[in-house]
Protein backbone atom coordinates (compact mmCIF):
# COMPACT_ATOMS: atom_id res chain seq x y z
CA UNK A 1 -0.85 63.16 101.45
CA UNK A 2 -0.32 62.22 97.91
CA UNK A 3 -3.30 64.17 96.76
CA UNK A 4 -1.84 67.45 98.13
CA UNK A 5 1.52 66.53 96.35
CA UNK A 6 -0.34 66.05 93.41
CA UNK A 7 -2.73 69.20 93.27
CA UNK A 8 0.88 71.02 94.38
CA UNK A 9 2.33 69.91 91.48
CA UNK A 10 -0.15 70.82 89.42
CA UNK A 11 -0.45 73.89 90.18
CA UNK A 12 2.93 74.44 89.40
CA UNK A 13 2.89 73.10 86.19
CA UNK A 14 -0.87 74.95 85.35
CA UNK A 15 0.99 78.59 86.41
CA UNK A 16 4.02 78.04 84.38
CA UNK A 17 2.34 77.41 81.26
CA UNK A 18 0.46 80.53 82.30
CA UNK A 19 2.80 82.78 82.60
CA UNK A 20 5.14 81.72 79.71
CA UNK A 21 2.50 81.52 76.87
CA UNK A 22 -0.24 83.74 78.25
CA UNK A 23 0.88 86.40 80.91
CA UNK A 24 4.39 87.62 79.27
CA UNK A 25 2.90 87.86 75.65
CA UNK A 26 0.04 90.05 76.44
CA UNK A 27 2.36 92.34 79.02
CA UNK A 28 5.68 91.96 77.26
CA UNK A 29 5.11 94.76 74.06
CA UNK A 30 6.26 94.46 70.83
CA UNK A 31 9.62 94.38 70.02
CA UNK A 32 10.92 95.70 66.60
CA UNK A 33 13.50 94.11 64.92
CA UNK A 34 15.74 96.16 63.05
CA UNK A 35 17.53 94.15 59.83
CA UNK A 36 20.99 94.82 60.79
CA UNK A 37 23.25 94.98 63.66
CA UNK A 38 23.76 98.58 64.10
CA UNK A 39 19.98 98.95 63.09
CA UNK A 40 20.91 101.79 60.31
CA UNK A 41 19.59 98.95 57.60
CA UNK A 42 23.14 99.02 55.64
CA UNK A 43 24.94 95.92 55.00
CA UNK A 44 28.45 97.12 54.50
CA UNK A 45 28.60 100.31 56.45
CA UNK A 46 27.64 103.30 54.90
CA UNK A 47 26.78 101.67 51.49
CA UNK A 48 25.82 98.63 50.39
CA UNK A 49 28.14 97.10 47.83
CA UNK A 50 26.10 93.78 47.12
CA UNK A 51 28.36 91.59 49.15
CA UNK A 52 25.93 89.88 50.80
């Protein structure tokens, strides 16, 4: 009985890693980042006065 509880939970453990470091990277696509929040790549609106 142990044995199956064992292989069970190894299983588990073997698909998890799986899927979070194998499956989702190679179906997931890449993502771009843009550098600001409203992606436009301006720091202070419309123009960048250096305050950052």
């Amino acid at each position: 009985m142990q044995d199956i509880l064992v292989i069970i939970t190894f299983a588990a453990a073997a698909g998890y890693l799986l899927k979070k470091f194998v499956w989702t990277p190679l179906f997931e696509g890449k993502q771009s980042v843009s550098s600001t929040a409203d992606g436009a790549k301006t720091k202070c609106g419309k123009n960048d006065c250096g305050c950052h």
